[in-house]
Protein backbone atom coordinates (compact mmCIF):
# COMPACT_ATOMS: atom_id res chain seq x y z
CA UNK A 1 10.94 -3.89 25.75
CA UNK A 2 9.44 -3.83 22.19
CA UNK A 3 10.25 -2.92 18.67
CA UNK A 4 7.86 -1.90 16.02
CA UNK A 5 8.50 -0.89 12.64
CA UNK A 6 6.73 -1.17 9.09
CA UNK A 7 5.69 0.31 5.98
CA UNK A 8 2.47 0.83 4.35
CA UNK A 9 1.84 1.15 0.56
CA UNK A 10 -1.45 2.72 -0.43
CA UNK A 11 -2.54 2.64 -4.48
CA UNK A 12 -5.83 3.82 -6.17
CA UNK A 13 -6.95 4.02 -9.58
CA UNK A 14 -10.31 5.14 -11.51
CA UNK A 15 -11.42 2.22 -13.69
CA UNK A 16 -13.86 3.80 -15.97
CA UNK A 17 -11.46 7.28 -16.19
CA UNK A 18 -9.14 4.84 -17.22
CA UNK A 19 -11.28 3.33 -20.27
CA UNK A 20 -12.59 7.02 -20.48
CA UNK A 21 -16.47 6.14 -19.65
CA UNK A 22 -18.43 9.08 -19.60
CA UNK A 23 -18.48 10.48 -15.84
CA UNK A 24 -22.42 10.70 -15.68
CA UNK A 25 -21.79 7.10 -14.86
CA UNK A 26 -20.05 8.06 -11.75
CA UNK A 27 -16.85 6.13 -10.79
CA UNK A 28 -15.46 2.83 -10.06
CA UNK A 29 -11.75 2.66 -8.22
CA UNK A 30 -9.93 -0.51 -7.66
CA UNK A 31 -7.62 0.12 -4.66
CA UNK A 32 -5.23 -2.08 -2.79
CA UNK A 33 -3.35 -1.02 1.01
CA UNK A 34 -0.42 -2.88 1.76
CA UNK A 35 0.75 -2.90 5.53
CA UNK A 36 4.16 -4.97 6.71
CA UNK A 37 5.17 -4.64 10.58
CA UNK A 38 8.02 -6.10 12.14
CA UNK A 39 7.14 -6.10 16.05
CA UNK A 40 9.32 -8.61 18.06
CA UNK A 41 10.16 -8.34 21.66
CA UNK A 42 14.15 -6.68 22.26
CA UNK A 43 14.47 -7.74 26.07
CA UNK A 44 13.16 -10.14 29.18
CA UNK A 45 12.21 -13.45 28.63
CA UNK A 46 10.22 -13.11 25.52
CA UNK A 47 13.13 -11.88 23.86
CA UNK A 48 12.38 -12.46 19.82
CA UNK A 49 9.72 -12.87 19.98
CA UNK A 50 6.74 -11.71 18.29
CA UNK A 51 4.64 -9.30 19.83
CA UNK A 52 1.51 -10.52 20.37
CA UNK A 53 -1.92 -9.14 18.58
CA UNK A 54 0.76 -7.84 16.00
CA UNK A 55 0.49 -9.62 12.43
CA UNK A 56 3.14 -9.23 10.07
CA UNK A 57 1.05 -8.89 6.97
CA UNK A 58 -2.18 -6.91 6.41
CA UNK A 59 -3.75 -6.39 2.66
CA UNK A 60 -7.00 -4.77 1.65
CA UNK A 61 -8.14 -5.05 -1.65
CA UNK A 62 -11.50 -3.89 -3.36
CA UNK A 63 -13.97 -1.86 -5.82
CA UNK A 64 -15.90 1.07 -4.73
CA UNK A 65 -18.43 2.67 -7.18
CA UNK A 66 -19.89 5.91 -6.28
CA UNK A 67 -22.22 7.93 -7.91
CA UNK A 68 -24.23 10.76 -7.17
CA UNK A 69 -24.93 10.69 -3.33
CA UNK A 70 -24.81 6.21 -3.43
CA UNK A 71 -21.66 4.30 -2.93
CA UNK A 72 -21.01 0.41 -3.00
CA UNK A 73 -17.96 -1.22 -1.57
CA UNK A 74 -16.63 -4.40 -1.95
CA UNK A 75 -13.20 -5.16 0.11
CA UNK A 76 -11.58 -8.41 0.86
CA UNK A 77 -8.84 -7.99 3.45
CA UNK A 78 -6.11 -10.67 4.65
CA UNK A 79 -4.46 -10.84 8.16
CA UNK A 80 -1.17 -13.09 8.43
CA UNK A 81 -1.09 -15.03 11.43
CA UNK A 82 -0.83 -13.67 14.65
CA UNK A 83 -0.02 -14.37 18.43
CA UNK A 84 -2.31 -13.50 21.55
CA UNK A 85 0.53 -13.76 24.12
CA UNK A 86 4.54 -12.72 24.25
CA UNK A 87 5.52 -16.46 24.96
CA UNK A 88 4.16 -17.00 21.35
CA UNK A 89 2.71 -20.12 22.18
CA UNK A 90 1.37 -22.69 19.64
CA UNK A 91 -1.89 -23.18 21.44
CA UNK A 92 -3.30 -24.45 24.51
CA UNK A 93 -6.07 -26.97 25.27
CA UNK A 94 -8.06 -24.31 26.45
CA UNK A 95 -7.81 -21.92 23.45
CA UNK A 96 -7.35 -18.87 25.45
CA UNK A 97 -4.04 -18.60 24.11
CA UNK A 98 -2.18 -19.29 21.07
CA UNK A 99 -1.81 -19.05 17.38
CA UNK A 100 -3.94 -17.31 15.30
CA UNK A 101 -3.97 -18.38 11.93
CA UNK A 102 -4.53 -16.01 9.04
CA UNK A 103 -7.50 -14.87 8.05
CA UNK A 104 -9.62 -13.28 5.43
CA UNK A 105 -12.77 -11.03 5.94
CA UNK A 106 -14.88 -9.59 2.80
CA UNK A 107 -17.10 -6.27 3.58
CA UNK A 108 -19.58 -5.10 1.43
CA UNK A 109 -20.80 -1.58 2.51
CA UNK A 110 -23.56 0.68 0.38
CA UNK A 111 -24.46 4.45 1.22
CA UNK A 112 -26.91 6.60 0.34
CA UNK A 113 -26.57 10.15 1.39
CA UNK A 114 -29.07 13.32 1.88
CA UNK A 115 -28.66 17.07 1.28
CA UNK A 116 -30.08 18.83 4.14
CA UNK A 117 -30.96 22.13 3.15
């Protein structure tokens, strides 16, 4: 028996509407995404316990610049740490379960779209 709950915060903003660039520039947004979960165990042995695979903390932050039919993204996200079984153990000589630690990941994506006529 397991509880989940959280809140996520989402926040965008236009970085050259904000220093009024002229839009044949296209656009650049600086956006963050907050994420919190609370996920423990309410009953059986693991009782407390954090649910496994279930971090408390996720953040994305990046820039995305789009113009015209190409788009660049650059996003750096961080993962608090994490457990991969209910027993939330440390770690075991083996590594197959355990702690993991947090993390960070950067993505850089580019597009170019088509028209199809």
């Amino acid at each position: 028996d397991s509880r989940s709950r959280g809140a996520e915060a989402y926040g965008e903003t236009d970085l050259f509407r904000l220093a009024r660039v002229d839009s044949r520039f296209g656009s650049l947004a600086l956006f963050h995404s907050l994420g919190y979960v609370d996920a423990t165990y309410r009953g059986g042995p693991a009782l407390g316990n954090a649910v496994e695979f279930a971090p408390d903390w996720n953040l994305r932050t990046g820039l995305s610049y789009v113009r015209g039919l190409v788009s660049l993204t650059l996003q750096r996200t961080d993962v608090s740490h994490q457990f991969t079984d209910a027993s939330n153990t440390p770690q075991t000589i083996d590594g197959n379960q355990g702690r993991i630690p947090a993390y960070q990941v950067w993505d850089l994506t580019a597009s170019v779209r088509h028209r199809i006529w």
